[in-house]
Protein backbone atom coordinates (compact mmCIF):
# COMPACT_ATOMS: atom_id res chain seq x y z
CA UNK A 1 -8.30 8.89 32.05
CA UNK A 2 -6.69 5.41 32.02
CA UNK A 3 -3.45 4.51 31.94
CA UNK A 4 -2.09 2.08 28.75
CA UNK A 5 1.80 1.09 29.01
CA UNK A 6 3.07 -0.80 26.14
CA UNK A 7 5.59 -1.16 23.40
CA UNK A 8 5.75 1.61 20.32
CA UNK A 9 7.70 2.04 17.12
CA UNK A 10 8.55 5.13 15.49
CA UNK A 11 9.27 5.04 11.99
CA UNK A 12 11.59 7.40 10.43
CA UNK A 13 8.84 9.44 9.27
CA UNK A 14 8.32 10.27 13.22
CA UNK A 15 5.06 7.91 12.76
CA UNK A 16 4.39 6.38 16.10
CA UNK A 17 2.44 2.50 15.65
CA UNK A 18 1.00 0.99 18.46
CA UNK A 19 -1.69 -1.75 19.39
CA UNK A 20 -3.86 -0.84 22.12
CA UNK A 21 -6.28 -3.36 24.18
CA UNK A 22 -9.62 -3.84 22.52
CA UNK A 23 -11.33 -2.12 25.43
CA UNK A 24 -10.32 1.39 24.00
CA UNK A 25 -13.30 2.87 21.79
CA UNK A 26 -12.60 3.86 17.95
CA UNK A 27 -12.19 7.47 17.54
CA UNK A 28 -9.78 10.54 18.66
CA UNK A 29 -8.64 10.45 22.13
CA UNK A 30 -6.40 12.59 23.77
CA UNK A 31 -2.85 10.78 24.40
CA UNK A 32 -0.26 11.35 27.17
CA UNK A 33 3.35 9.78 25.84
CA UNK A 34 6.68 9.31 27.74
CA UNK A 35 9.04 8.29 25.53
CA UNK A 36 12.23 6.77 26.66
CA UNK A 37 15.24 8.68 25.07
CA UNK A 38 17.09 5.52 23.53
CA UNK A 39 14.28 2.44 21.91
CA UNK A 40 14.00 -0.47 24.12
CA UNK A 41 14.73 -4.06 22.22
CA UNK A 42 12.60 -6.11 22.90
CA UNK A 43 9.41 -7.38 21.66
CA UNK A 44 7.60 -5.57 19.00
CA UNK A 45 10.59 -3.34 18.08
CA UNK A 46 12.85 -5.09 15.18
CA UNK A 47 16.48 -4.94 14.48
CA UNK A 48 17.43 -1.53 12.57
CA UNK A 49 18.54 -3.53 10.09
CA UNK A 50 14.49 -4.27 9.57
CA UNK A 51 13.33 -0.81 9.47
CA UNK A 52 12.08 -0.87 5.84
CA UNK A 53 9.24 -3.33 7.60
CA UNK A 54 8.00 -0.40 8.33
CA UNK A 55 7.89 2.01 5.17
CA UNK A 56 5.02 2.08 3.41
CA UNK A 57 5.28 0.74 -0.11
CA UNK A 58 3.20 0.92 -2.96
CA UNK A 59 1.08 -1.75 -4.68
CA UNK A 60 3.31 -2.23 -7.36
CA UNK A 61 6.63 -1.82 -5.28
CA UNK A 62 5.35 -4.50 -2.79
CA UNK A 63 4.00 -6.87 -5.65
CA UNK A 64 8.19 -6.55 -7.35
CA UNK A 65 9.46 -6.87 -3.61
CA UNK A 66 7.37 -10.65 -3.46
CA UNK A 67 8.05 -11.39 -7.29
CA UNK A 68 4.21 -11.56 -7.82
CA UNK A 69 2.49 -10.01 -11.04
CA UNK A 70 -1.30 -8.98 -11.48
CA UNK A 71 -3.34 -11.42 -13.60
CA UNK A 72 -4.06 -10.12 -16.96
CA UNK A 73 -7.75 -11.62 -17.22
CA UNK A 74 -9.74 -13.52 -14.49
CA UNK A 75 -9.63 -16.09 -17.21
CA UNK A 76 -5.75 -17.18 -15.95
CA UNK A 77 -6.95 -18.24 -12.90
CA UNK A 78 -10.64 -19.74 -13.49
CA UNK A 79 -10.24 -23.30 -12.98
CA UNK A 80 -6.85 -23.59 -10.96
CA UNK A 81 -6.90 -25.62 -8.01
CA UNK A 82 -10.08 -27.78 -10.11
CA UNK A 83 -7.89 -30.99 -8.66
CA UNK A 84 -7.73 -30.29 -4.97
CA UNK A 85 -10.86 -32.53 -3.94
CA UNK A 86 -11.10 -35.76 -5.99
CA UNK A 87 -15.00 -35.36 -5.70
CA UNK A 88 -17.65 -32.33 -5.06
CA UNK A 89 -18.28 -34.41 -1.42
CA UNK A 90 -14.92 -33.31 -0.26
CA UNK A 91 -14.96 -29.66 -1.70
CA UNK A 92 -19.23 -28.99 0.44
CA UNK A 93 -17.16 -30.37 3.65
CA UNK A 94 -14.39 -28.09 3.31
CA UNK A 95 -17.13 -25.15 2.67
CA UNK A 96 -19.53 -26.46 5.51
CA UNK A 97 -16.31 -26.31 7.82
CA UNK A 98 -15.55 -23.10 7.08
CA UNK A 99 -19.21 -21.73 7.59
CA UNK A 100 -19.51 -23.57 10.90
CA UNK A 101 -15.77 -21.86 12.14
CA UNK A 102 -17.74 -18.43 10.78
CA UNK A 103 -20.66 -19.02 12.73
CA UNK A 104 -18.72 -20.23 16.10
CA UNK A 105 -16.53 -17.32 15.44
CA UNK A 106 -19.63 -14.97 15.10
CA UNK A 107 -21.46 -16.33 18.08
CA UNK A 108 -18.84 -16.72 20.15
CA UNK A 109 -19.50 -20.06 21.05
């Protein structure tokens, strides 16, 4: 058995949400809680006030929420952002930067 202390939030829905360390294997594990009667403040717990962080929304209620609509055809959006790189030299730099942060990232080095 090993011993995790850290920060929770329950939800209104009596949902408990918490990040364990990455050392903790995927799967079901059998968990121990003390809970303190009154929530701490402190980090990782927001103001009541912010509690509707927390509820789960729908796609459509979240898209209203941020004023963003679905694209009616992938035709809106082909060619946006064509002006970003004056030539295609600048655009194969960006994309060879990202691949290289990929393959650092991947290989750790």
């Amino acid at each position: 058995m090993k011993k995790i202390e850290t920060n929770g939030m329950v939800g209104s829905d009596g949902v408990l949400s918490v990040q364990l360390p990455s050392e903790v294997t995927p799967g079901e594990h059998k968990v121990v809680l003390n809970v303190d009667e009154a929530p701490s403040p402190g980090k990782g717990h927001p103001p009541p006030d912010r509690e509707e962080f927390w509820q789960a929304l729908t796609i459509d209620a979240l898209a209203a929420q941020q004023g963003v609509r679905a694209i009616g055809s992938p035709d809106e959006i082909i060619g946006q952002g064509s002006d970003l790189w004056e030539q295609d030299k600048e655009f194969e730099e960006f994309l060879a930067g990202i691949h290289e942060r990929r393959r650092e990232s991947a290989t750790g080095t």
